[in-house]
PDB file of N, CA and C in Angstrom:
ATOM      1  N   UNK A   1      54.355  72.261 121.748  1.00  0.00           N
ATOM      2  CA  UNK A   1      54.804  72.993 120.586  1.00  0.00           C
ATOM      3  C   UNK A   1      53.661  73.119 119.597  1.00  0.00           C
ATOM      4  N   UNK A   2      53.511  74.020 118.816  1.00  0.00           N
ATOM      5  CA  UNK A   2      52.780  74.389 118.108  1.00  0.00           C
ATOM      6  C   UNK A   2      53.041  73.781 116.560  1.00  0.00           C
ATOM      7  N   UNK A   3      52.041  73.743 115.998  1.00  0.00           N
ATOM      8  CA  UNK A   3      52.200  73.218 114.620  1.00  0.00           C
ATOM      9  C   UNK A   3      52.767  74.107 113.878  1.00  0.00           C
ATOM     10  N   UNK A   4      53.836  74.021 112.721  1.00  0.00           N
ATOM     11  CA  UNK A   4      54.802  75.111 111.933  1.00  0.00           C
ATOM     12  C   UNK A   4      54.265  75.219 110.958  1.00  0.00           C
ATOM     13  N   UNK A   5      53.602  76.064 109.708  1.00  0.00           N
ATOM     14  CA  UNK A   5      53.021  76.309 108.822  1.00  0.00           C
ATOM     15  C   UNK A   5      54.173  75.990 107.699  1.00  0.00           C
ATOM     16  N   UNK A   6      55.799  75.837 108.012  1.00  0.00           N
ATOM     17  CA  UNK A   6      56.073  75.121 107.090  1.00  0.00           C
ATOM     18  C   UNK A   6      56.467  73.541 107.386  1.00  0.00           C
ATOM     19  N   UNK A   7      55.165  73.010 108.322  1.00  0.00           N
ATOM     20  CA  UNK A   7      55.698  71.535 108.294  1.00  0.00           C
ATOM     21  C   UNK A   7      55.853  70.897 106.934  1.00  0.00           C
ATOM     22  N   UNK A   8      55.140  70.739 106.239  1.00  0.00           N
ATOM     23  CA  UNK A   8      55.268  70.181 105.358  1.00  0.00           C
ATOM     24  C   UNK A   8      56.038  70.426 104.124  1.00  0.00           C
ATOM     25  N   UNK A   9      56.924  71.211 104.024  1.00  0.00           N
ATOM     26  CA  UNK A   9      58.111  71.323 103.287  1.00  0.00           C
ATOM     27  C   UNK A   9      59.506  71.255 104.089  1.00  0.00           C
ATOM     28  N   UNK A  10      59.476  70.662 105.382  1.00  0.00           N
ATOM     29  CA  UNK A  10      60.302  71.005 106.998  1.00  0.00           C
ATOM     30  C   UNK A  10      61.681  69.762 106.115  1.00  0.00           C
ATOM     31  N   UNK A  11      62.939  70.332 105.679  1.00  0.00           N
ATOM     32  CA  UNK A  11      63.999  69.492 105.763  1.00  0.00           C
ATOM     33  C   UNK A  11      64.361  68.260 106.649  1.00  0.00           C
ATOM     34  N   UNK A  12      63.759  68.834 107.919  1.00  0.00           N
ATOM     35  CA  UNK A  12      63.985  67.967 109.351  1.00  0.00           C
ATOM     36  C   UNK A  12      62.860  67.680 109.516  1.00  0.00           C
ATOM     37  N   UNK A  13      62.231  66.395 108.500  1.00  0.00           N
ATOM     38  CA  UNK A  13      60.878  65.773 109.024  1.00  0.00           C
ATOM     39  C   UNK A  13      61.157  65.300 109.657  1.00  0.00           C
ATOM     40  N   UNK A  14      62.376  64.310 109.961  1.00  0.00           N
ATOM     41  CA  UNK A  14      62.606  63.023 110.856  1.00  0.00           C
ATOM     42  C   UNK A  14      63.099  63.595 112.106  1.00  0.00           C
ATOM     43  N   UNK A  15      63.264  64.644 112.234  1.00  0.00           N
ATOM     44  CA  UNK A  15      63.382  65.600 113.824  1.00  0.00           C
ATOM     45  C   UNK A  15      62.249  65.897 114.013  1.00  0.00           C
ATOM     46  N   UNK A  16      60.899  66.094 113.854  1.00  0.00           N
ATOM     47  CA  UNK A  16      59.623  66.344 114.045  1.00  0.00           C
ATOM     48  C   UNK A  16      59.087  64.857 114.906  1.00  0.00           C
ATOM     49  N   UNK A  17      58.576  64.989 115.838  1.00  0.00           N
ATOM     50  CA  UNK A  17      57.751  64.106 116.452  1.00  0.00           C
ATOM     51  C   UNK A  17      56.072  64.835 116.162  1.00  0.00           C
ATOM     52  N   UNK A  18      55.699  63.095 115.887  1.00  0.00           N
ATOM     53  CA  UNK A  18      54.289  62.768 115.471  1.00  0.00           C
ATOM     54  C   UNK A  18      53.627  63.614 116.871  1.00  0.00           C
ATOM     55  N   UNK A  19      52.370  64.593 116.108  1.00  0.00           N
ATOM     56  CA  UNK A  19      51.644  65.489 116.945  1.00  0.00           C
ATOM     57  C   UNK A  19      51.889  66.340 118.047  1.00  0.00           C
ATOM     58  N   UNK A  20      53.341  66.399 117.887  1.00  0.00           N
ATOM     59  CA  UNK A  20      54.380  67.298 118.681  1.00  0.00           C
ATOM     60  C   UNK A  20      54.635  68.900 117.989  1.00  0.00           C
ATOM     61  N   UNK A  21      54.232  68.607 116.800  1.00  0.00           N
ATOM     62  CA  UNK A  21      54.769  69.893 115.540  1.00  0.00           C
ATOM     63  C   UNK A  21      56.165  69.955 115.505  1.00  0.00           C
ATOM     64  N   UNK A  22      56.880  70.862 115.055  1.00  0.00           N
ATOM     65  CA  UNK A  22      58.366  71.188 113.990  1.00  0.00           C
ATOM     66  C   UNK A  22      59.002  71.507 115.727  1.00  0.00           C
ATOM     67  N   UNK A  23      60.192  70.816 116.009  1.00  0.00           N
ATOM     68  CA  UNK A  23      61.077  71.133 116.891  1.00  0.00           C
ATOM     69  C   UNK A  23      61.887  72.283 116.783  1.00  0.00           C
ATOM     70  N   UNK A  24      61.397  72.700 115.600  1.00  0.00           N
ATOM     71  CA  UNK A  24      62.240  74.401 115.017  1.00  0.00           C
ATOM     72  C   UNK A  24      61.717  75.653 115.274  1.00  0.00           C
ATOM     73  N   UNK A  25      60.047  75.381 115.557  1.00  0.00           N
ATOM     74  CA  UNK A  25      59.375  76.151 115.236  1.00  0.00           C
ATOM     75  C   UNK A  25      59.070  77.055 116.500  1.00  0.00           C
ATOM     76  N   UNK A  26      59.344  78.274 116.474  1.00  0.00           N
ATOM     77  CA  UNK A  26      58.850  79.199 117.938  1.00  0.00           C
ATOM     78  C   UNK A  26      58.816  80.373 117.360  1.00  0.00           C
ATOM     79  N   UNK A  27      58.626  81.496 118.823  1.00  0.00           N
ATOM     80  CA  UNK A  27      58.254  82.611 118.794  1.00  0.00           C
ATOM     81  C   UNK A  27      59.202  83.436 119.158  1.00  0.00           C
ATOM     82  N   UNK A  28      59.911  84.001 118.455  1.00  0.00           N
ATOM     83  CA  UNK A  28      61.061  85.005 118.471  1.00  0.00           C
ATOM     84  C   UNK A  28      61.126  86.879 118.249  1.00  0.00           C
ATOM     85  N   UNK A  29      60.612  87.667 119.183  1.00  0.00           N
ATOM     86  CA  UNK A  29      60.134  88.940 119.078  1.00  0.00           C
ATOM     87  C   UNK A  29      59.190  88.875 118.627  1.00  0.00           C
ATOM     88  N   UNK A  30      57.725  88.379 119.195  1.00  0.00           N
ATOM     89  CA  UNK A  30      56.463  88.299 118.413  1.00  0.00           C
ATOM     90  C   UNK A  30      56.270  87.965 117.602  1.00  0.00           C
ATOM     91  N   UNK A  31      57.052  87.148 117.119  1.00  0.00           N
ATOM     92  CA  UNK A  31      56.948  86.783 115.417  1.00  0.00           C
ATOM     93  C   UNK A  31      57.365  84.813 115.082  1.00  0.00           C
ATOM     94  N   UNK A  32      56.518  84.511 114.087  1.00  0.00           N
ATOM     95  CA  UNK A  32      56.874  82.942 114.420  1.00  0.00           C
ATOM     96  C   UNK A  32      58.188  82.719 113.433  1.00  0.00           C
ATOM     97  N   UNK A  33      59.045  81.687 113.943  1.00  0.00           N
ATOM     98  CA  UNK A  33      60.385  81.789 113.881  1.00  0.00           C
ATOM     99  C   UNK A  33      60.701  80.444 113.634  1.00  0.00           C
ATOM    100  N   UNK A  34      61.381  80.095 112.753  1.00  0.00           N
ATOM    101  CA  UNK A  34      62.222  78.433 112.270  1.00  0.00           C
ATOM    102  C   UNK A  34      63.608  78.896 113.086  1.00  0.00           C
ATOM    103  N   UNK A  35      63.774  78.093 113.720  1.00  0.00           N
ATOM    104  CA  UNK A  35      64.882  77.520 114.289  1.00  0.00           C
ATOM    105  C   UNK A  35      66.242  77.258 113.201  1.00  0.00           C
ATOM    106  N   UNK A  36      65.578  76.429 112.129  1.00  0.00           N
ATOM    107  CA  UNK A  36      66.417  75.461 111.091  1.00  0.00           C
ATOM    108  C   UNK A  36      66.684  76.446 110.492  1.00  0.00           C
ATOM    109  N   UNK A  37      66.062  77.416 109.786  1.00  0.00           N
ATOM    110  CA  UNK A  37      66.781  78.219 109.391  1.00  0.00           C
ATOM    111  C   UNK A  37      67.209  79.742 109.518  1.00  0.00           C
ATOM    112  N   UNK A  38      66.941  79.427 110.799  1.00  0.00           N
ATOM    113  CA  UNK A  38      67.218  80.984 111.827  1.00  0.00           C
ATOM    114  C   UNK A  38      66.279  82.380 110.665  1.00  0.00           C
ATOM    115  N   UNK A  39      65.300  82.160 110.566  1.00  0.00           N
ATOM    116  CA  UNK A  39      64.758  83.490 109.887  1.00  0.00           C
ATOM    117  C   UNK A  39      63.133  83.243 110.745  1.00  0.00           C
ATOM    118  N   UNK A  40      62.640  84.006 110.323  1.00  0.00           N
ATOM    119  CA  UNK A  40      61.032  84.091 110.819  1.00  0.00           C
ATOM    120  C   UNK A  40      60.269  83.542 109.735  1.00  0.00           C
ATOM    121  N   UNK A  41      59.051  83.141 109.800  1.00  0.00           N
ATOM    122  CA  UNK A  41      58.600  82.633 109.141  1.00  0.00           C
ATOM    123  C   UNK A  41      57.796  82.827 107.754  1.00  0.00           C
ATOM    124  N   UNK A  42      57.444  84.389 108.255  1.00  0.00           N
ATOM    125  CA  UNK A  42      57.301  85.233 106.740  1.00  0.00           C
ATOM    126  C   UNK A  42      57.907  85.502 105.722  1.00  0.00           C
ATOM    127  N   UNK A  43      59.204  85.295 105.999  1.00  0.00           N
ATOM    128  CA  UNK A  43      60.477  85.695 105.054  1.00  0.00           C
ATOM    129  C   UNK A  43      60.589  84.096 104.197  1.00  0.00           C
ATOM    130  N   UNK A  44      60.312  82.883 104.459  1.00  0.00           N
ATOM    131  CA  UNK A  44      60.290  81.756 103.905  1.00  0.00           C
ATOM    132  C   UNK A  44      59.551  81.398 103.646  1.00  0.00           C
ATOM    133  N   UNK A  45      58.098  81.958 103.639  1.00  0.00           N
ATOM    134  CA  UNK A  45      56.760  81.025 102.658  1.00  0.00           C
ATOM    135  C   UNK A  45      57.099  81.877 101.535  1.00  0.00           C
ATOM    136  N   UNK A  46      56.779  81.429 100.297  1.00  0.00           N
ATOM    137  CA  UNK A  46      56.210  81.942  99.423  1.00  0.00           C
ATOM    138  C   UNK A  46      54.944  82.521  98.545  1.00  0.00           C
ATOM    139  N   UNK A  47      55.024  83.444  98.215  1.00  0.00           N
ATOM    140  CA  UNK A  47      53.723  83.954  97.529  1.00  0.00           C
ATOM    141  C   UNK A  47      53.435  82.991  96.249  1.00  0.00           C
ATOM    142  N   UNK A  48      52.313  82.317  95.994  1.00  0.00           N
ATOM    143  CA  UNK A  48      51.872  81.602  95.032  1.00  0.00           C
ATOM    144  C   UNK A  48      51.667  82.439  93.692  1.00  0.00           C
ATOM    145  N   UNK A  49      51.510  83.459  93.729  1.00  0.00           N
ATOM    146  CA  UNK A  49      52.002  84.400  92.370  1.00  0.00           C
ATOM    147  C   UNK A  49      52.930  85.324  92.519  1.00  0.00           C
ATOM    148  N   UNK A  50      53.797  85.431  92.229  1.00  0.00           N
ATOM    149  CA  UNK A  50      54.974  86.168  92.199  1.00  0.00           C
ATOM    150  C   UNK A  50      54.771  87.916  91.009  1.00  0.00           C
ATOM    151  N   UNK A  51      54.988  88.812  91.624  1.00  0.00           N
ATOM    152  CA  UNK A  51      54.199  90.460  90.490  1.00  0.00           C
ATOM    153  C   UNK A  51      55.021  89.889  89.103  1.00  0.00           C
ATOM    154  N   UNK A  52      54.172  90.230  87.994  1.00  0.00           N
ATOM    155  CA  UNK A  52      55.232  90.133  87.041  1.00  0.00           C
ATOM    156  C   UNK A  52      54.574  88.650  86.221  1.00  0.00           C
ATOM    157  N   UNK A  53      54.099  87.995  87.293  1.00  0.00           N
ATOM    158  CA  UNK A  53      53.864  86.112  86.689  1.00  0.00           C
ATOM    159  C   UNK A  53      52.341  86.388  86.471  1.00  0.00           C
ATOM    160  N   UNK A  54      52.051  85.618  85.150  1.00  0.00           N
ATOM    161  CA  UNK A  54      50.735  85.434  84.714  1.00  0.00           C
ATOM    162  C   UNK A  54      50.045  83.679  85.006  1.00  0.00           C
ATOM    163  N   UNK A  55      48.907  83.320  85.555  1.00  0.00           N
ATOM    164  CA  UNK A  55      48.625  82.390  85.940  1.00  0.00           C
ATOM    165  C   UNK A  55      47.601  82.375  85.460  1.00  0.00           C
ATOM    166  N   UNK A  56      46.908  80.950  84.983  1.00  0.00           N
ATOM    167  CA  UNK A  56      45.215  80.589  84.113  1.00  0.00           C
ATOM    168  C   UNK A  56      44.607  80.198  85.368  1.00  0.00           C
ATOM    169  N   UNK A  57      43.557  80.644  85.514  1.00  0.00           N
ATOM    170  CA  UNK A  57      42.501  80.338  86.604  1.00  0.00           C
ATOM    171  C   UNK A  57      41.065  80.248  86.284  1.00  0.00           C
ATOM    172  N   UNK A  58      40.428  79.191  87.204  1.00  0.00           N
ATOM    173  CA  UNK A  58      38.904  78.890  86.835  1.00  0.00           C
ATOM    174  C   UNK A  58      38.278  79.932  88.214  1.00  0.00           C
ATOM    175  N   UNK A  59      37.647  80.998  87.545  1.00  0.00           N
ATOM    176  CA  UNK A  59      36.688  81.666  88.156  1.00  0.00           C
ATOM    177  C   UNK A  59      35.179  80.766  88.932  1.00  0.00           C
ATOM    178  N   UNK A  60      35.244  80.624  89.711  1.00  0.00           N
ATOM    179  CA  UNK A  60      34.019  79.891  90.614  1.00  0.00           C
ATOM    180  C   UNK A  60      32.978  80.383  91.246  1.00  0.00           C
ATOM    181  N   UNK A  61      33.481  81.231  92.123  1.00  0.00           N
ATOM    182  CA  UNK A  61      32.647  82.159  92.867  1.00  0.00           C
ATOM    183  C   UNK A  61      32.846  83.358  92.827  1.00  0.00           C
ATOM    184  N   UNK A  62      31.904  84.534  93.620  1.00  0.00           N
ATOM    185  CA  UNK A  62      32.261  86.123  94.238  1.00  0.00           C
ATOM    186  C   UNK A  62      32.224  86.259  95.062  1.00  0.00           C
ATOM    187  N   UNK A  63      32.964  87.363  95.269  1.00  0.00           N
ATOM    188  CA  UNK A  63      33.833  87.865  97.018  1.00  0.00           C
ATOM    189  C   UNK A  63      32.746  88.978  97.203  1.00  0.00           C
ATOM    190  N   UNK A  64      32.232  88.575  98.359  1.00  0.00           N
ATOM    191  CA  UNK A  64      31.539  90.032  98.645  1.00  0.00           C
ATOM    192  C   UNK A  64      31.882  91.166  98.116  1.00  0.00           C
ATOM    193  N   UNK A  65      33.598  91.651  98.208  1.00  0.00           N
ATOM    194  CA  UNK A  65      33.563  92.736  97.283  1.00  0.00           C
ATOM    195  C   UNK A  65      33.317  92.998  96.033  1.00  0.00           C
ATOM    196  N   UNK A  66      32.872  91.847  95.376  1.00  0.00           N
ATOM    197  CA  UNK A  66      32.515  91.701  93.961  1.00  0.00           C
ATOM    198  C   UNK A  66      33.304  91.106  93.166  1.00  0.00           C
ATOM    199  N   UNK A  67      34.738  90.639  94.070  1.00  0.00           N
ATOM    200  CA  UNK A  67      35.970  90.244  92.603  1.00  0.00           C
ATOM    201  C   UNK A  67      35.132  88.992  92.547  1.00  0.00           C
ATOM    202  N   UNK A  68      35.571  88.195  91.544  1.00  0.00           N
ATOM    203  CA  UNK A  68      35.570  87.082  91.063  1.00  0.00           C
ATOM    204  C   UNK A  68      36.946  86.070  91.536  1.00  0.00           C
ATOM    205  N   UNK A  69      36.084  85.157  92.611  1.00  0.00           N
ATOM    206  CA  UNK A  69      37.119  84.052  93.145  1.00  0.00           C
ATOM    207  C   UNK A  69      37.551  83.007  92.617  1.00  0.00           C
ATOM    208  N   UNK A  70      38.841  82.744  92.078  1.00  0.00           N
ATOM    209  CA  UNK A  70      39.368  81.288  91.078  1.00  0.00           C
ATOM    210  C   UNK A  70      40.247  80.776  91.887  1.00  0.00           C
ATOM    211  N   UNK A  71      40.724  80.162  91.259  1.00  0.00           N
ATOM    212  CA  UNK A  71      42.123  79.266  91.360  1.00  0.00           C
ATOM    213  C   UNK A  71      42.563  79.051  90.783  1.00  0.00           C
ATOM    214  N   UNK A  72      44.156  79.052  90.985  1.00  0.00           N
ATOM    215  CA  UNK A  72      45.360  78.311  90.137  1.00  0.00           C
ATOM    216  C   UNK A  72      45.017  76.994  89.865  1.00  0.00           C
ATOM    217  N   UNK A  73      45.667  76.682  88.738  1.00  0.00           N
ATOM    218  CA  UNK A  73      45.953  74.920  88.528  1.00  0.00           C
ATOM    219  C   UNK A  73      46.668  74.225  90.218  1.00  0.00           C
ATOM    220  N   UNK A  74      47.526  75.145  90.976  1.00  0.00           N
ATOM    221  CA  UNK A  74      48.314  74.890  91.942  1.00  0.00           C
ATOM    222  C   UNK A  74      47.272  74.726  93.367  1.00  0.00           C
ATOM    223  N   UNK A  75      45.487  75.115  93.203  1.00  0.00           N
ATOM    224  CA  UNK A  75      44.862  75.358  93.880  1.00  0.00           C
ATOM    225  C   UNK A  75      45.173  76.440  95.199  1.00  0.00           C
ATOM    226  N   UNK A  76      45.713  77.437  94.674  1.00  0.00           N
ATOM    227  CA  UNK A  76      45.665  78.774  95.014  1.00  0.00           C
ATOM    228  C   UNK A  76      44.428  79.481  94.979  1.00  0.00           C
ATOM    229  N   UNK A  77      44.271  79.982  95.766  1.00  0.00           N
ATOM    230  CA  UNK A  77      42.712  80.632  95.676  1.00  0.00           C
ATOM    231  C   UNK A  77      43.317  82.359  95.737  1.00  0.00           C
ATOM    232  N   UNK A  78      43.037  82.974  94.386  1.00  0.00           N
ATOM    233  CA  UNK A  78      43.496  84.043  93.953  1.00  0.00           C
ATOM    234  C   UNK A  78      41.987  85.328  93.176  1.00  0.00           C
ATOM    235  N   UNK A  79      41.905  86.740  93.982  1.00  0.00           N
ATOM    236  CA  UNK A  79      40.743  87.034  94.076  1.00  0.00           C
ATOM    237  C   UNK A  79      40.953  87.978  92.376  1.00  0.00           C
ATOM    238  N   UNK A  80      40.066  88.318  91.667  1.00  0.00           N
ATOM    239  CA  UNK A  80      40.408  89.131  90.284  1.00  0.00           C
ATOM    240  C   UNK A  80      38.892  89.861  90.017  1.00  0.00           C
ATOM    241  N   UNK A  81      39.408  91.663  89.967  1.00  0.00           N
ATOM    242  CA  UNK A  81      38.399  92.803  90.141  1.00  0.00           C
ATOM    243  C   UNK A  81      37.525  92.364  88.401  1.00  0.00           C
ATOM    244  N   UNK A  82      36.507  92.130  88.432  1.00  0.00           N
ATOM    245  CA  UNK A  82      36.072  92.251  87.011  1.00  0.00           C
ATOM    246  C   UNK A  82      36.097  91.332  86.031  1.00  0.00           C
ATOM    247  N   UNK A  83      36.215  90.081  86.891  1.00  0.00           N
ATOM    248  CA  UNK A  83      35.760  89.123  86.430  1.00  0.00           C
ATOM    249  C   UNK A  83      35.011  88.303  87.333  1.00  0.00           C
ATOM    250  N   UNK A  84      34.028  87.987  86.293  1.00  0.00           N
ATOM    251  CA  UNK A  84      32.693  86.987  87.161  1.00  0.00           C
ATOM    252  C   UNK A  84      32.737  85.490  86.824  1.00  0.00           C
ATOM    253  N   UNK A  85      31.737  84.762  87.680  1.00  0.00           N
ATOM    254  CA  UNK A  85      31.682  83.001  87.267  1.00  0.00           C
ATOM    255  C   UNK A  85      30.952  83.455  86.267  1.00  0.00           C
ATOM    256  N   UNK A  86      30.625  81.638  85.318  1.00  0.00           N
ATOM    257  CA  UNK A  86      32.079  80.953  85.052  1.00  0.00           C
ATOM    258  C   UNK A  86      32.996  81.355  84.359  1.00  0.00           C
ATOM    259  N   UNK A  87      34.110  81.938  84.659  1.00  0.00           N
ATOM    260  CA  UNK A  87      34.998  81.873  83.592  1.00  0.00           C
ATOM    261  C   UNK A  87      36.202  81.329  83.924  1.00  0.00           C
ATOM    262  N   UNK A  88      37.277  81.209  82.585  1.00  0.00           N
ATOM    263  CA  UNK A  88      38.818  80.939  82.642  1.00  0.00           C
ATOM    264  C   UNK A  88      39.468  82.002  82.361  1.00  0.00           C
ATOM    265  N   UNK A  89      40.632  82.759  82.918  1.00  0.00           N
ATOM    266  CA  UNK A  89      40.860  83.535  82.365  1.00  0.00           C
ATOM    267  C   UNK A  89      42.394  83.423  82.633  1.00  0.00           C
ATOM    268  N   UNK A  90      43.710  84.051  81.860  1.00  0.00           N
ATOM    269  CA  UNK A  90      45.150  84.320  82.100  1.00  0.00           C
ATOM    270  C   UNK A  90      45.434  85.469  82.866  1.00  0.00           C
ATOM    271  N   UNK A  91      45.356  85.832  83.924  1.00  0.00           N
ATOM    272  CA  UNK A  91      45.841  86.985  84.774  1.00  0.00           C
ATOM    273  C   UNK A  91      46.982  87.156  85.155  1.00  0.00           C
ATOM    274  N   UNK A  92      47.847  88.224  85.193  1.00  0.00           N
ATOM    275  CA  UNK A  92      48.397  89.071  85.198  1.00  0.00           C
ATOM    276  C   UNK A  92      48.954  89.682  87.267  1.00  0.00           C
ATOM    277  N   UNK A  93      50.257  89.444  87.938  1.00  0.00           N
ATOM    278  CA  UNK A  93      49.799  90.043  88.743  1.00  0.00           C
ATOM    279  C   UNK A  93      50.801  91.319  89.205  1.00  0.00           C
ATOM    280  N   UNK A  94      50.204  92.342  89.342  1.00  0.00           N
ATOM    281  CA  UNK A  94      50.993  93.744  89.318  1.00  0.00           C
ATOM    282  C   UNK A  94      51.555  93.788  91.039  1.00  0.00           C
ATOM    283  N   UNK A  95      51.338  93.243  91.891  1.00  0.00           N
ATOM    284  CA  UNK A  95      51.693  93.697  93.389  1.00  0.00           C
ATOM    285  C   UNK A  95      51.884  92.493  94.374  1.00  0.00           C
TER     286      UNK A  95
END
């Protein structure tokens, strides 16, 4: 079995065997699939900024395309057009 990208939030840790991965976790029409809660697995992660939510981030590096690479306090790594290191800045996210 393959390791589940939501092991670590998995309700059924104690159904998980050590280096076995998530007993939930498979492949259902090409697509990776929880068992536990019968959906696929895209539909249950969450996006670390939600459109609409503003988040403070420390600008660090640049992306080849030129954005300016930060992070959340949550250590989200979140990319922003037009801003450069070092900075802090409150962003905004539209999409």
């Amino acid at each position: 079995m393959a390791d589940c990208p939501l092991a670590d939030d998995c309700p059924s840790f104690d159904e998980r065997i050590q280096g076995m991965g998530c007993q939930h976790y498979g492949n259902k029409g090409g697509a990776e699939w929880c068992n536990h809660y019968d959906m696929p697995i895209y539909e249950l992660k969450k996006q670390p900024v939600q459109p609409g939510e503003e988040v403070v981030i420390e600008v660090d590096d640049i992306h080849e395309s030129g954005a300016g690479v930060g992070r959340t306090d949550d250590g989200f790594i979140v990319l922003v057009d037009g801003l450069l290191p070092p900075a802090r800045a409150r962003c905004g996210s539209t999409a």
